[in-house]
PDB file of N, CA and C in Angstrom:
ATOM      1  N   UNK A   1      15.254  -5.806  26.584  1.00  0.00           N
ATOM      2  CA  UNK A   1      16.644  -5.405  26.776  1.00  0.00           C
ATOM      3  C   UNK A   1      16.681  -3.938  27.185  1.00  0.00           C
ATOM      4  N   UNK A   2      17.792  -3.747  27.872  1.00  0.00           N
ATOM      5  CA  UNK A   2      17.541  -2.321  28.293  1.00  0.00           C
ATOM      6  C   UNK A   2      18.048  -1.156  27.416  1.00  0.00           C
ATOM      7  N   UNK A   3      18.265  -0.404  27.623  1.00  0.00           N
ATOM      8  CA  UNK A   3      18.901   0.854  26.573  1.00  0.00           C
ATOM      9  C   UNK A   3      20.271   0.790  26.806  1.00  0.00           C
ATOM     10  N   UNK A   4      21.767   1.188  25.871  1.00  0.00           N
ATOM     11  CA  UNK A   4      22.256   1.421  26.271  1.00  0.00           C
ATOM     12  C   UNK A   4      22.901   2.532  27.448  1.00  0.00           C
ATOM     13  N   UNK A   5      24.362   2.468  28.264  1.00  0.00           N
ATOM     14  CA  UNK A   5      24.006   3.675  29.701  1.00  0.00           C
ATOM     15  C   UNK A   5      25.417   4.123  29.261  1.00  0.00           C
ATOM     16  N   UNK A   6      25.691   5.080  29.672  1.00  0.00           N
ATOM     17  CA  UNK A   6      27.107   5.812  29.519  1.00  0.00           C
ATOM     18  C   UNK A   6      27.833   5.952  30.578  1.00  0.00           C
ATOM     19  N   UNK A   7      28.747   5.703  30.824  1.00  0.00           N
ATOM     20  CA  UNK A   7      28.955   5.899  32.156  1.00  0.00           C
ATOM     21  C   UNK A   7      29.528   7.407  32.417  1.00  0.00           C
ATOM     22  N   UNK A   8      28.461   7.702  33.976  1.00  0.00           N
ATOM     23  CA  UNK A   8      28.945   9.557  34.045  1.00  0.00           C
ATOM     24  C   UNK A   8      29.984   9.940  34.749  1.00  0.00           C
ATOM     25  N   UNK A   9      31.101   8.944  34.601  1.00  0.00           N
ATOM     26  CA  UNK A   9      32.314   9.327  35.250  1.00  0.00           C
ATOM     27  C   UNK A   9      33.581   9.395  33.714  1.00  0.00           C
ATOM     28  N   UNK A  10      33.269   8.608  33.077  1.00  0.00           N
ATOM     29  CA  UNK A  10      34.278   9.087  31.691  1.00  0.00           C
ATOM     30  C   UNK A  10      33.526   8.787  30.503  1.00  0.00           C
ATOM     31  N   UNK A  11      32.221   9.020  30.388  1.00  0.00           N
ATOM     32  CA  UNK A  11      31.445   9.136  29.221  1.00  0.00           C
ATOM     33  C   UNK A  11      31.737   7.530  28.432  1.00  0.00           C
ATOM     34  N   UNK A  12      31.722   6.520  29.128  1.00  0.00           N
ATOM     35  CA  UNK A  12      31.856   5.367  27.683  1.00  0.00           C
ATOM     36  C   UNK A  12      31.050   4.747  27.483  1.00  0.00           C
ATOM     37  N   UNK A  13      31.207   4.485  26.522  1.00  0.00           N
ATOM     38  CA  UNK A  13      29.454   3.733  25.994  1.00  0.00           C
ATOM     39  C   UNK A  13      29.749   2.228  25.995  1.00  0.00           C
ATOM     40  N   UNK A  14      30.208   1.593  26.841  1.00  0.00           N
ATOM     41  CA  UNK A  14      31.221   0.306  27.283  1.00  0.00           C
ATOM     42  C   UNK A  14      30.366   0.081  28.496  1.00  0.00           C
ATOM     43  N   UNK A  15      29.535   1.014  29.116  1.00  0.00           N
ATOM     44  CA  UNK A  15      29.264   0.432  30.260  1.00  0.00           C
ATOM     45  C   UNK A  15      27.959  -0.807  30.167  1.00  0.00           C
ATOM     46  N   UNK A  16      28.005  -1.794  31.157  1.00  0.00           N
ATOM     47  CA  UNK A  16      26.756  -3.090  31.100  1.00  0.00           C
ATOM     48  C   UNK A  16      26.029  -2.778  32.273  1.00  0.00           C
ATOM     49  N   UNK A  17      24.621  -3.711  32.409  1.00  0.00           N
ATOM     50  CA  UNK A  17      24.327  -3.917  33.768  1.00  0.00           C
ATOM     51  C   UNK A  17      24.654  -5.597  34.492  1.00  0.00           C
ATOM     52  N   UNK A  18      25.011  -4.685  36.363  1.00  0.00           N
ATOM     53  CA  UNK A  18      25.373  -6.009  36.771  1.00  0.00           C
ATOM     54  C   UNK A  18      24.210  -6.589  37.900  1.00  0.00           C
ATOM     55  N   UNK A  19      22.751  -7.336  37.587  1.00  0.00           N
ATOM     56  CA  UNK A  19      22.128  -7.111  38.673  1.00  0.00           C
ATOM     57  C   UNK A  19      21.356  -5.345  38.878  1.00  0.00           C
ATOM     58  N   UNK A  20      21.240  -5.222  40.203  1.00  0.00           N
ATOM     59  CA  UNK A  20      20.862  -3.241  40.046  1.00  0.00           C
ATOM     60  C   UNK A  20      21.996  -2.450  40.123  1.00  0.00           C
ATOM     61  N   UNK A  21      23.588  -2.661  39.346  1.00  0.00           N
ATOM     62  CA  UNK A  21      23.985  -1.752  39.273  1.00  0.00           C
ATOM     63  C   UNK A  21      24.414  -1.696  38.162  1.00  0.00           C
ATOM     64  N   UNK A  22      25.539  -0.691  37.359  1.00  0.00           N
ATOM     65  CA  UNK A  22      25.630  -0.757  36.336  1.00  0.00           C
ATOM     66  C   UNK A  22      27.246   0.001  36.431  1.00  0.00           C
ATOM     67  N   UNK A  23      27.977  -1.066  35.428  1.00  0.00           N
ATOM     68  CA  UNK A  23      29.417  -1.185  35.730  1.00  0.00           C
ATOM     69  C   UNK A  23      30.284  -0.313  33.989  1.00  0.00           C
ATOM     70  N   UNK A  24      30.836   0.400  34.810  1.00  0.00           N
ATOM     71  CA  UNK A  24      32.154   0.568  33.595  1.00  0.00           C
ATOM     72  C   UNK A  24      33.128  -0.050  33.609  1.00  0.00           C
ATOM     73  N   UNK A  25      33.803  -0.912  32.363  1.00  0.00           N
ATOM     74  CA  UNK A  25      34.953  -1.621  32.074  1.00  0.00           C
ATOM     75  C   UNK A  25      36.532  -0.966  31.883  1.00  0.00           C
ATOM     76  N   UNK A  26      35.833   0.563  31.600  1.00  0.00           N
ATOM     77  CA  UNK A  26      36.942   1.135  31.096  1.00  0.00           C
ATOM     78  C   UNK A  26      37.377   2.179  32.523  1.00  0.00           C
ATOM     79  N   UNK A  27      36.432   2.189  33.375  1.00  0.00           N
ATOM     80  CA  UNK A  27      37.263   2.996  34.540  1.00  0.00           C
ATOM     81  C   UNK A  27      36.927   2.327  36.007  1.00  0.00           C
ATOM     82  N   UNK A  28      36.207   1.366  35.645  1.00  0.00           N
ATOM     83  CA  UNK A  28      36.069   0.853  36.704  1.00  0.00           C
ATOM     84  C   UNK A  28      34.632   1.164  37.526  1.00  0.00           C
ATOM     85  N   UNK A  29      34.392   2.120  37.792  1.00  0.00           N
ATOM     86  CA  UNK A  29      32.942   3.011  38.007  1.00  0.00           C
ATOM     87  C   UNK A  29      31.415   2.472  38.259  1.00  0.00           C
ATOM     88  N   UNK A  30      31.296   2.483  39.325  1.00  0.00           N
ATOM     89  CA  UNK A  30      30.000   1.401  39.637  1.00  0.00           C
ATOM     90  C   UNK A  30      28.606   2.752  40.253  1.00  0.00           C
ATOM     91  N   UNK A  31      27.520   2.231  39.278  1.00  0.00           N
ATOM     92  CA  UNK A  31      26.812   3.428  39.767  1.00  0.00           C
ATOM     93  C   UNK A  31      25.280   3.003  39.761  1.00  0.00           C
ATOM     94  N   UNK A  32      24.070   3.320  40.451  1.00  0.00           N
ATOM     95  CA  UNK A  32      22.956   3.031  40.323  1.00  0.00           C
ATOM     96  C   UNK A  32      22.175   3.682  39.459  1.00  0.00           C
ATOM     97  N   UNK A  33      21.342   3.373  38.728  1.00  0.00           N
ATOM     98  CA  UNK A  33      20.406   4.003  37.555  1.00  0.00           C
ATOM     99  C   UNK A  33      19.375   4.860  38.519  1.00  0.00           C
ATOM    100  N   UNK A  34      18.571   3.706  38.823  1.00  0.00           N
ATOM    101  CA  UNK A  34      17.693   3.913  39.924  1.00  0.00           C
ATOM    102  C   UNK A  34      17.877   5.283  41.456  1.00  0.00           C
ATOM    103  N   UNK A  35      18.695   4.833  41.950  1.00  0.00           N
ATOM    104  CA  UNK A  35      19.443   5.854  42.939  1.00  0.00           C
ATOM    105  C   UNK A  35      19.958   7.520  42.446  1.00  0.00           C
ATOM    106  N   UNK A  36      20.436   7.339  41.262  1.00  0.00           N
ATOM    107  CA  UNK A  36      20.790   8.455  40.788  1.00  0.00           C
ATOM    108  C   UNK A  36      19.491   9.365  40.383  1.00  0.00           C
ATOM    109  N   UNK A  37      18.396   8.890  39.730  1.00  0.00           N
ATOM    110  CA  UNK A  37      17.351   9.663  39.449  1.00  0.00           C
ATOM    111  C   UNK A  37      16.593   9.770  40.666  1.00  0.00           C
ATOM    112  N   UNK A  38      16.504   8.934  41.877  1.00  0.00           N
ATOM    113  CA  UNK A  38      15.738   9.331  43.055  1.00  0.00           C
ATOM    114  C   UNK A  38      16.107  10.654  43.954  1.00  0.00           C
ATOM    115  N   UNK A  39      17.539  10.398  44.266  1.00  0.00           N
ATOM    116  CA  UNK A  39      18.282  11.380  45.124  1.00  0.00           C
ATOM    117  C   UNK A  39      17.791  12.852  44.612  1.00  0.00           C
ATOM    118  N   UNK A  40      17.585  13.318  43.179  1.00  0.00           N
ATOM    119  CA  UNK A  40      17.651  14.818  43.357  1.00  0.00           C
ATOM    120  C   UNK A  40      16.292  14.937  43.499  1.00  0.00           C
ATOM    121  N   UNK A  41      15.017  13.959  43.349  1.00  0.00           N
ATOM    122  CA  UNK A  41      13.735  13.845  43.633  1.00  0.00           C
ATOM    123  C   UNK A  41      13.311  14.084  45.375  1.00  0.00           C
ATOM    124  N   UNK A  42      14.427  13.546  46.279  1.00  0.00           N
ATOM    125  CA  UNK A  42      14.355  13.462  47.461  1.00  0.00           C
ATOM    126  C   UNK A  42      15.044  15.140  48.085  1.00  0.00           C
ATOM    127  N   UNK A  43      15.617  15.558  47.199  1.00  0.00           N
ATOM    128  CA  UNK A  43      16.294  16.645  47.817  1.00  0.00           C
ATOM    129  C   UNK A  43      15.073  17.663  47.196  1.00  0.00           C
ATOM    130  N   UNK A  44      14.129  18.248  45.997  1.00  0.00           N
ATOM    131  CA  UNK A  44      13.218  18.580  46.170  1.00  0.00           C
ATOM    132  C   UNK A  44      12.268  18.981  46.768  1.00  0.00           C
ATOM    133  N   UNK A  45      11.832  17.693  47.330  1.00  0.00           N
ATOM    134  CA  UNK A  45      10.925  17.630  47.858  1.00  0.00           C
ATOM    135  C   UNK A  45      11.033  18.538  49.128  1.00  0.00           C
ATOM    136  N   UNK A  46      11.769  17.974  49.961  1.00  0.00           N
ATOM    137  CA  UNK A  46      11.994  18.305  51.368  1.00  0.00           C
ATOM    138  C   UNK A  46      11.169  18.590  52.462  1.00  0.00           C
ATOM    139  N   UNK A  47      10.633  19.686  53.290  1.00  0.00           N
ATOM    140  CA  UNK A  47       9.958  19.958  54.215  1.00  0.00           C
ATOM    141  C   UNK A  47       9.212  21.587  53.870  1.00  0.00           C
ATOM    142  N   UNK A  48       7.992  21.377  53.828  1.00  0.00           N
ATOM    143  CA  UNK A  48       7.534  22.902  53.025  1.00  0.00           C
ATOM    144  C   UNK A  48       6.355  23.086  53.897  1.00  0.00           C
ATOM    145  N   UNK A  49       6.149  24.288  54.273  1.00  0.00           N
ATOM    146  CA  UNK A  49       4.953  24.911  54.927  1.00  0.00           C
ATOM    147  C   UNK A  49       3.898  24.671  54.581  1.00  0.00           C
ATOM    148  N   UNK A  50       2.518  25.324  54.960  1.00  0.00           N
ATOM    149  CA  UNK A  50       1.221  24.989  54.314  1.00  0.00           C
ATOM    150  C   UNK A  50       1.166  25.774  53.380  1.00  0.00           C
ATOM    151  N   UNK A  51       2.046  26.923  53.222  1.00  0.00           N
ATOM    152  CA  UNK A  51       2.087  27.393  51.541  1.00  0.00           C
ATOM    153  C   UNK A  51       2.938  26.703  50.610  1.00  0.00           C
ATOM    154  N   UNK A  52       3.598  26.025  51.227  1.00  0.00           N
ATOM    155  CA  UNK A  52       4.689  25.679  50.102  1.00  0.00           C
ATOM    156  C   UNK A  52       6.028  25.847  49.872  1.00  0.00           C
ATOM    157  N   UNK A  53       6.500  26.801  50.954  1.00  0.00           N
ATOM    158  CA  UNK A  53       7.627  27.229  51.154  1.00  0.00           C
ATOM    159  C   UNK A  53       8.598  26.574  51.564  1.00  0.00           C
ATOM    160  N   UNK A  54       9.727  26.340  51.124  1.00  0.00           N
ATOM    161  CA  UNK A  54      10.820  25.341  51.377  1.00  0.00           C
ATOM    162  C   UNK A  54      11.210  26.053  53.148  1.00  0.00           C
ATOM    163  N   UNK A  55      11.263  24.498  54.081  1.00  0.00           N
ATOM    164  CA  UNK A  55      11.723  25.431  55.419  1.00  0.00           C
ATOM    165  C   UNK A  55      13.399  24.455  55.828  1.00  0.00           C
ATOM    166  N   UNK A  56      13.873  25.009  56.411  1.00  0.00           N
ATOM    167  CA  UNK A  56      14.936  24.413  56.617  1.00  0.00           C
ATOM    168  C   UNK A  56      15.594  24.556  57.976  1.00  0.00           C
ATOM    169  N   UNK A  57      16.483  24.257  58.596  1.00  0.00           N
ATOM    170  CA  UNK A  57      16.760  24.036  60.102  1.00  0.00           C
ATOM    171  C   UNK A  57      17.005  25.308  60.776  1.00  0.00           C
ATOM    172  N   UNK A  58      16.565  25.966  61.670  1.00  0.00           N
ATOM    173  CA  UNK A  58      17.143  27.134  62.120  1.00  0.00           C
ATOM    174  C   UNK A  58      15.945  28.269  61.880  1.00  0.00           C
ATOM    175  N   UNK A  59      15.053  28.425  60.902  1.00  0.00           N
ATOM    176  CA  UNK A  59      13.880  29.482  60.760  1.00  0.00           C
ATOM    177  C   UNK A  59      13.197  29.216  61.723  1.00  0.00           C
ATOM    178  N   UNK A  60      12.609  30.627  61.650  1.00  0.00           N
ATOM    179  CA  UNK A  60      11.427  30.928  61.798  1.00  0.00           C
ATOM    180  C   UNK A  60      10.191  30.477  60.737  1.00  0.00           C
ATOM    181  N   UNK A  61       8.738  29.876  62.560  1.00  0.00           N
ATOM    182  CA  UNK A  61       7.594  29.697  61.595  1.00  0.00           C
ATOM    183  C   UNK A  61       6.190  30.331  62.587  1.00  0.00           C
ATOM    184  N   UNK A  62       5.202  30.458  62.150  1.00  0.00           N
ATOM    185  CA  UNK A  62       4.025  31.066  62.810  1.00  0.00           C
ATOM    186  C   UNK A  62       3.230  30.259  62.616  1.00  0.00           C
ATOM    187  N   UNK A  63       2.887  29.243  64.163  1.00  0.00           N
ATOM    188  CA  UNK A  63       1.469  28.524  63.695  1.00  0.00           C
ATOM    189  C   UNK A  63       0.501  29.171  63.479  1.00  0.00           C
ATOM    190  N   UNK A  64      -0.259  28.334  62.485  1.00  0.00           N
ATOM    191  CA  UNK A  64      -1.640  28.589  61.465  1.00  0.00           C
ATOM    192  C   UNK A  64      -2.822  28.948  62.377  1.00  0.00           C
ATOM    193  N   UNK A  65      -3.203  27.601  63.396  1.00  0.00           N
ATOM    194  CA  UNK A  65      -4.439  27.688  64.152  1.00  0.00           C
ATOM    195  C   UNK A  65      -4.258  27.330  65.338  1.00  0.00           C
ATOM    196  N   UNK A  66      -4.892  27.298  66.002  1.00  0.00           N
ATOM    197  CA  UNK A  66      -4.802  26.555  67.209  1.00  0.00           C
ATOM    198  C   UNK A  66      -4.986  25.394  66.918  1.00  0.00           C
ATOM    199  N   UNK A  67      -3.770  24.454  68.298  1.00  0.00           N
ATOM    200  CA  UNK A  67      -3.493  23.049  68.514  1.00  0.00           C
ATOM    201  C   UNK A  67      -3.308  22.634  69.763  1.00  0.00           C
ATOM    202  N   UNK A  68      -4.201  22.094  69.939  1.00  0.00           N
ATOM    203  CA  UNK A  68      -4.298  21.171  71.715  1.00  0.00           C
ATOM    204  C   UNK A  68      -2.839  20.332  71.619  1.00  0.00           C
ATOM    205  N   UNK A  69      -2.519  20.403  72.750  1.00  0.00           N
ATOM    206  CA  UNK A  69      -1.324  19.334  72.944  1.00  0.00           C
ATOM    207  C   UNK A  69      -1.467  18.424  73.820  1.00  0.00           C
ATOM    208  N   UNK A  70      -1.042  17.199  73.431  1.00  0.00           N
ATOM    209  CA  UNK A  70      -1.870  16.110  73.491  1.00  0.00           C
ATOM    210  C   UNK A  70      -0.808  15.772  74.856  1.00  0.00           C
ATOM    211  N   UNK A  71      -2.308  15.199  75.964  1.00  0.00           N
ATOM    212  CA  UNK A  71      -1.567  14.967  77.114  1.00  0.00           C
ATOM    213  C   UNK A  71      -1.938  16.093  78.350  1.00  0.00           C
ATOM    214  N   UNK A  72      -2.281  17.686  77.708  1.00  0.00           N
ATOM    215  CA  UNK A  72      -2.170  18.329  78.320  1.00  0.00           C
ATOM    216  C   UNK A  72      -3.477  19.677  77.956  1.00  0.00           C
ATOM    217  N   UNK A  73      -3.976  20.161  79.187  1.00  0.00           N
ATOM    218  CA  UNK A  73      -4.695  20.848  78.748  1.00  0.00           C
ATOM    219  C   UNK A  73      -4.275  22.334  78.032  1.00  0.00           C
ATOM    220  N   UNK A  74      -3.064  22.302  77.635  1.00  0.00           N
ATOM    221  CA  UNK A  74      -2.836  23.225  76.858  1.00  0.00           C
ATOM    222  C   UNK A  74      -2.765  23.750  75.315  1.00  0.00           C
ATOM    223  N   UNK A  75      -2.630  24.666  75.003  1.00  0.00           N
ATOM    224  CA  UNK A  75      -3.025  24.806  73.455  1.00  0.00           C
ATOM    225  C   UNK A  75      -2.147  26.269  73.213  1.00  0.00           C
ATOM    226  N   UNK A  76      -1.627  25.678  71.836  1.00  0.00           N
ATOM    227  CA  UNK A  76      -0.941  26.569  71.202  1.00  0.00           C
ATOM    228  C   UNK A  76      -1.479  27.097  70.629  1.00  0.00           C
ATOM    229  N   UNK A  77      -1.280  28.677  70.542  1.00  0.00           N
ATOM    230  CA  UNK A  77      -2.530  29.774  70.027  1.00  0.00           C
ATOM    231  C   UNK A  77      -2.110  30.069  68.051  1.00  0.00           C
ATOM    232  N   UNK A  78      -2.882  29.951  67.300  1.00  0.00           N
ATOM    233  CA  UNK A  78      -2.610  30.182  66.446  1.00  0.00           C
ATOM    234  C   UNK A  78      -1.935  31.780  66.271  1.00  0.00           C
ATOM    235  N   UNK A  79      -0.654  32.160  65.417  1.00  0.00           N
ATOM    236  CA  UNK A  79      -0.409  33.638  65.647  1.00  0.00           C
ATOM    237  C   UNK A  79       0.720  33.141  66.492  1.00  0.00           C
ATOM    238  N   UNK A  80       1.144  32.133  67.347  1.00  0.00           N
ATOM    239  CA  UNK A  80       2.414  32.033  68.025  1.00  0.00           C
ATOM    240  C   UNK A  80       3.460  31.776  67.037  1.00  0.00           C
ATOM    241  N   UNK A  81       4.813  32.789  67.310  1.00  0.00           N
ATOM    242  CA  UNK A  81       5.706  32.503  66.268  1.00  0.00           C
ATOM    243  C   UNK A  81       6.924  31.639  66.900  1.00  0.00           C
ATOM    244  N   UNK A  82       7.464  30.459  66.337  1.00  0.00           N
ATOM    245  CA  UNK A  82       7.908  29.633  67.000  1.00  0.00           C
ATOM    246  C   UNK A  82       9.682  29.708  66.055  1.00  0.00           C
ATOM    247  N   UNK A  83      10.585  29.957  67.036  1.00  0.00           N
ATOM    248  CA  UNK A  83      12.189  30.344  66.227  1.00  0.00           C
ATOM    249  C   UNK A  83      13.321  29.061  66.689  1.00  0.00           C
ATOM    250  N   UNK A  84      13.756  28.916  66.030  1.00  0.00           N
ATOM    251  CA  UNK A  84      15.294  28.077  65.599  1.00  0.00           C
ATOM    252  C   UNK A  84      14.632  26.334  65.311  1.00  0.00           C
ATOM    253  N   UNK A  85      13.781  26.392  64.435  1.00  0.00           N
ATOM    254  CA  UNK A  85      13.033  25.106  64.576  1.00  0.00           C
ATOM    255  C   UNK A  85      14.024  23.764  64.019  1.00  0.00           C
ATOM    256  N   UNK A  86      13.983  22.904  64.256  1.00  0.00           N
ATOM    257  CA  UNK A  86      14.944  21.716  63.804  1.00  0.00           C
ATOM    258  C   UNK A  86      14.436  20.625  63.067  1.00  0.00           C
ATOM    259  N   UNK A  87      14.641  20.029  61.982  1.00  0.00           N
ATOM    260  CA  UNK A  87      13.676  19.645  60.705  1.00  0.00           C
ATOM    261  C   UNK A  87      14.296  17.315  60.949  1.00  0.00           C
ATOM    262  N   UNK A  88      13.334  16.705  61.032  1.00  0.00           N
ATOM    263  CA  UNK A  88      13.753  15.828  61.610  1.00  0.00           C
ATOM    264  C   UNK A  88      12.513  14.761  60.591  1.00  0.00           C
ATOM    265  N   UNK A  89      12.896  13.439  60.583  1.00  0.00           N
ATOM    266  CA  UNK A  89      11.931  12.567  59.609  1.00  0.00           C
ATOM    267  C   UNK A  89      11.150  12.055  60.850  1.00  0.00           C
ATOM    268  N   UNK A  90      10.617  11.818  60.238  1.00  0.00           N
ATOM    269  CA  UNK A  90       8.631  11.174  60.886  1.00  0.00           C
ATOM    270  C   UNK A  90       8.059  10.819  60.230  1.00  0.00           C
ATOM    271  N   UNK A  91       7.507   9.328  61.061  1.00  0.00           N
ATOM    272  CA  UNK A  91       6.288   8.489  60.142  1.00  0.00           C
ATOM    273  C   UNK A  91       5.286   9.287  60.587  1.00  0.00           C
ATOM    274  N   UNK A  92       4.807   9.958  61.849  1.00  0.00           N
ATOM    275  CA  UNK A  92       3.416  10.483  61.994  1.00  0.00           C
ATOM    276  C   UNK A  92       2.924  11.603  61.053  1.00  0.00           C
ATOM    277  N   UNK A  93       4.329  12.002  60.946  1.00  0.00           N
ATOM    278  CA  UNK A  93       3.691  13.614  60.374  1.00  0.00           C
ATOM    279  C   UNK A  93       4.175  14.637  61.108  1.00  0.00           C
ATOM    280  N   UNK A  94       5.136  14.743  62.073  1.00  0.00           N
ATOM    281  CA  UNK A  94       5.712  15.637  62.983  1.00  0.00           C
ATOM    282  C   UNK A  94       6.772  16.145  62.619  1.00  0.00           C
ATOM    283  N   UNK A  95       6.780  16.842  61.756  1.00  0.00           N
ATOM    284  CA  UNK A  95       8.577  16.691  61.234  1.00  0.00           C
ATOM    285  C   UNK A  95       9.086  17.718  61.831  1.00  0.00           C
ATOM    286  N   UNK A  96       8.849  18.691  62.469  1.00  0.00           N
ATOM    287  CA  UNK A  96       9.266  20.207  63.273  1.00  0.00           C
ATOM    288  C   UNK A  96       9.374  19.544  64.591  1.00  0.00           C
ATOM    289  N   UNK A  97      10.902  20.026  64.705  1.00  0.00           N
ATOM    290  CA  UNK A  97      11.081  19.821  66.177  1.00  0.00           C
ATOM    291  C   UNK A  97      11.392  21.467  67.111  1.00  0.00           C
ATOM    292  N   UNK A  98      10.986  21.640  68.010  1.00  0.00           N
ATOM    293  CA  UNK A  98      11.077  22.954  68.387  1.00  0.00           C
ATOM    294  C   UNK A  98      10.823  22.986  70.285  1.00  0.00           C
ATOM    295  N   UNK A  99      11.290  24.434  70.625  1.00  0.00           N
ATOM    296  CA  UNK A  99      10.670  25.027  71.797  1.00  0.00           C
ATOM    297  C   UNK A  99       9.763  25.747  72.093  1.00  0.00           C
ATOM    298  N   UNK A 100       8.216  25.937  72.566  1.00  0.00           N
ATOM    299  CA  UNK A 100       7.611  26.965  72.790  1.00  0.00           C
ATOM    300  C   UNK A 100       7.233  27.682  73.572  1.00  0.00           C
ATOM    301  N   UNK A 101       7.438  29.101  73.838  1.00  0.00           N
ATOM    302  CA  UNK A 101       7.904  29.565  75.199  1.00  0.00           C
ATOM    303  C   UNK A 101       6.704  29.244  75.819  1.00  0.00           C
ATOM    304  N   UNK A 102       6.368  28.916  77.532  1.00  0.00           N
ATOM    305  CA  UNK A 102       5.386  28.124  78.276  1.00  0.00           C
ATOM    306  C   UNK A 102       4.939  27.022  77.510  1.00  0.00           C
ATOM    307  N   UNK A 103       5.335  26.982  77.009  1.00  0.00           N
ATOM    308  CA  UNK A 103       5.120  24.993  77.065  1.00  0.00           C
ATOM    309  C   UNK A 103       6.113  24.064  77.091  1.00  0.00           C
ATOM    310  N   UNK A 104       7.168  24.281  76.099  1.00  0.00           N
ATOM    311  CA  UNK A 104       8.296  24.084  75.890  1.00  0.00           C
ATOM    312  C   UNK A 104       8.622  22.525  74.899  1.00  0.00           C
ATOM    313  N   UNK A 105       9.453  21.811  74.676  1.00  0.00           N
ATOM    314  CA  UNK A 105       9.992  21.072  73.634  1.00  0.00           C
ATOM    315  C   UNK A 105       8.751  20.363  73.637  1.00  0.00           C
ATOM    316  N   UNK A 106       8.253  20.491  71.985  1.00  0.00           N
ATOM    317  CA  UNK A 106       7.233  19.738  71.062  1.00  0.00           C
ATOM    318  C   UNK A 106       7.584  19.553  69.652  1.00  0.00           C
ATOM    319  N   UNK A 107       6.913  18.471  68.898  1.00  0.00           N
ATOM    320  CA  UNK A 107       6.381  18.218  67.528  1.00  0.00           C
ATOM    321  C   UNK A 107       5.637  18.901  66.747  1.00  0.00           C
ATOM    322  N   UNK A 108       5.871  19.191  65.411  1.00  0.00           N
ATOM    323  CA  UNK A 108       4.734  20.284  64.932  1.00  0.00           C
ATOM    324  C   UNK A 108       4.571  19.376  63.963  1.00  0.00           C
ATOM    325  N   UNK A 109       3.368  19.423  63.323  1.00  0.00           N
ATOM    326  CA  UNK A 109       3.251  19.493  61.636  1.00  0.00           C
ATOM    327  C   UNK A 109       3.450  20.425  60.742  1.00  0.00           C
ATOM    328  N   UNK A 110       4.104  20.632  59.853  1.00  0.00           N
ATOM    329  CA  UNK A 110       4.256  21.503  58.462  1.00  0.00           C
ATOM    330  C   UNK A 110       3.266  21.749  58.080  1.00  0.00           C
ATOM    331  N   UNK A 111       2.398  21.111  58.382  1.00  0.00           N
ATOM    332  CA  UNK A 111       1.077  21.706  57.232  1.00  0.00           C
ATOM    333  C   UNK A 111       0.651  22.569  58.051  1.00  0.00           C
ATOM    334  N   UNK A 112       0.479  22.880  59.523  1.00  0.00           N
ATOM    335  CA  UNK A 112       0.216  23.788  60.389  1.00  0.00           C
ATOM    336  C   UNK A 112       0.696  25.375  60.487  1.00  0.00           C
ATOM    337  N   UNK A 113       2.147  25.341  59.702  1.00  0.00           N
ATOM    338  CA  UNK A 113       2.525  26.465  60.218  1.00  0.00           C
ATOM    339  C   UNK A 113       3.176  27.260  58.651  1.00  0.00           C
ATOM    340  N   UNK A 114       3.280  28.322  58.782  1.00  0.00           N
ATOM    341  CA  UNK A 114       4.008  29.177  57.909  1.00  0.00           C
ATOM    342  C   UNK A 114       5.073  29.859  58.092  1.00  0.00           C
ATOM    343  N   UNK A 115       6.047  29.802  56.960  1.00  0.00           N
ATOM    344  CA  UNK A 115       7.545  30.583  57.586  1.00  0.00           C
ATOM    345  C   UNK A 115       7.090  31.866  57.772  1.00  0.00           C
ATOM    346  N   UNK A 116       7.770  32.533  58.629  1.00  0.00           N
ATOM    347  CA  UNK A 116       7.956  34.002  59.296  1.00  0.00           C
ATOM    348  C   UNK A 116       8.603  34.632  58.551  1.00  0.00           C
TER     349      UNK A 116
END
């Protein structure tokens, strides 16, 4: 059996579960157990440099090393500082979206670069 839940919209100890959600009688109030403890886990986390640094849309970052770009015989020099970067989800691992001057719109990895 599960524990009793309170509900966090008027504190009553009235609330049941229905299935995966979990219902108040007394205000009506429908809320996820599950969902509620993930969301501030997901906002945490977020997008962080190879130090660790929380980065967010619009910074500045300085790639780490050099990186061939794929397709092309060119390469981004480690020491290039790359500005107004745009933070985007990815299954590969690309989550930096950006411009770099002579090369122009690419993918970065986070683990590559450090905020400025």
């Amino acid at each position: 059996m599960t524990e009793p839940m309170t509900c966090p919209k008027c504190s009553s100890e009235h609330a049941y579960q229905d299935r995966d959600l979990w219902v108040c009688p007394e205000c009506a109030h429908e809320w996820s157990a599950a969902g509620d403890v993930a969301a501030p886990a997901a906002q945490e986390a977020g997008v962080r440099d190879a130090h660790g640094n929380a980065l967010s849309d619009g910074d500045s970052v300085i790639v780490m090393k050099d990186l061939k770009v794929k397709g092309s015989s060119s390469i981004v020099k480690g020491g290039t500082k790359v500005r107004n970067i745009r933070l985007q989800e990815a299954t590969d691992g690309h989550n930096i979206a950006c411009k770099i001057d002579g090369i122009g719109a690419m993918n970065l990895k986070s683990e590559f670069v450090k905020k400025a």
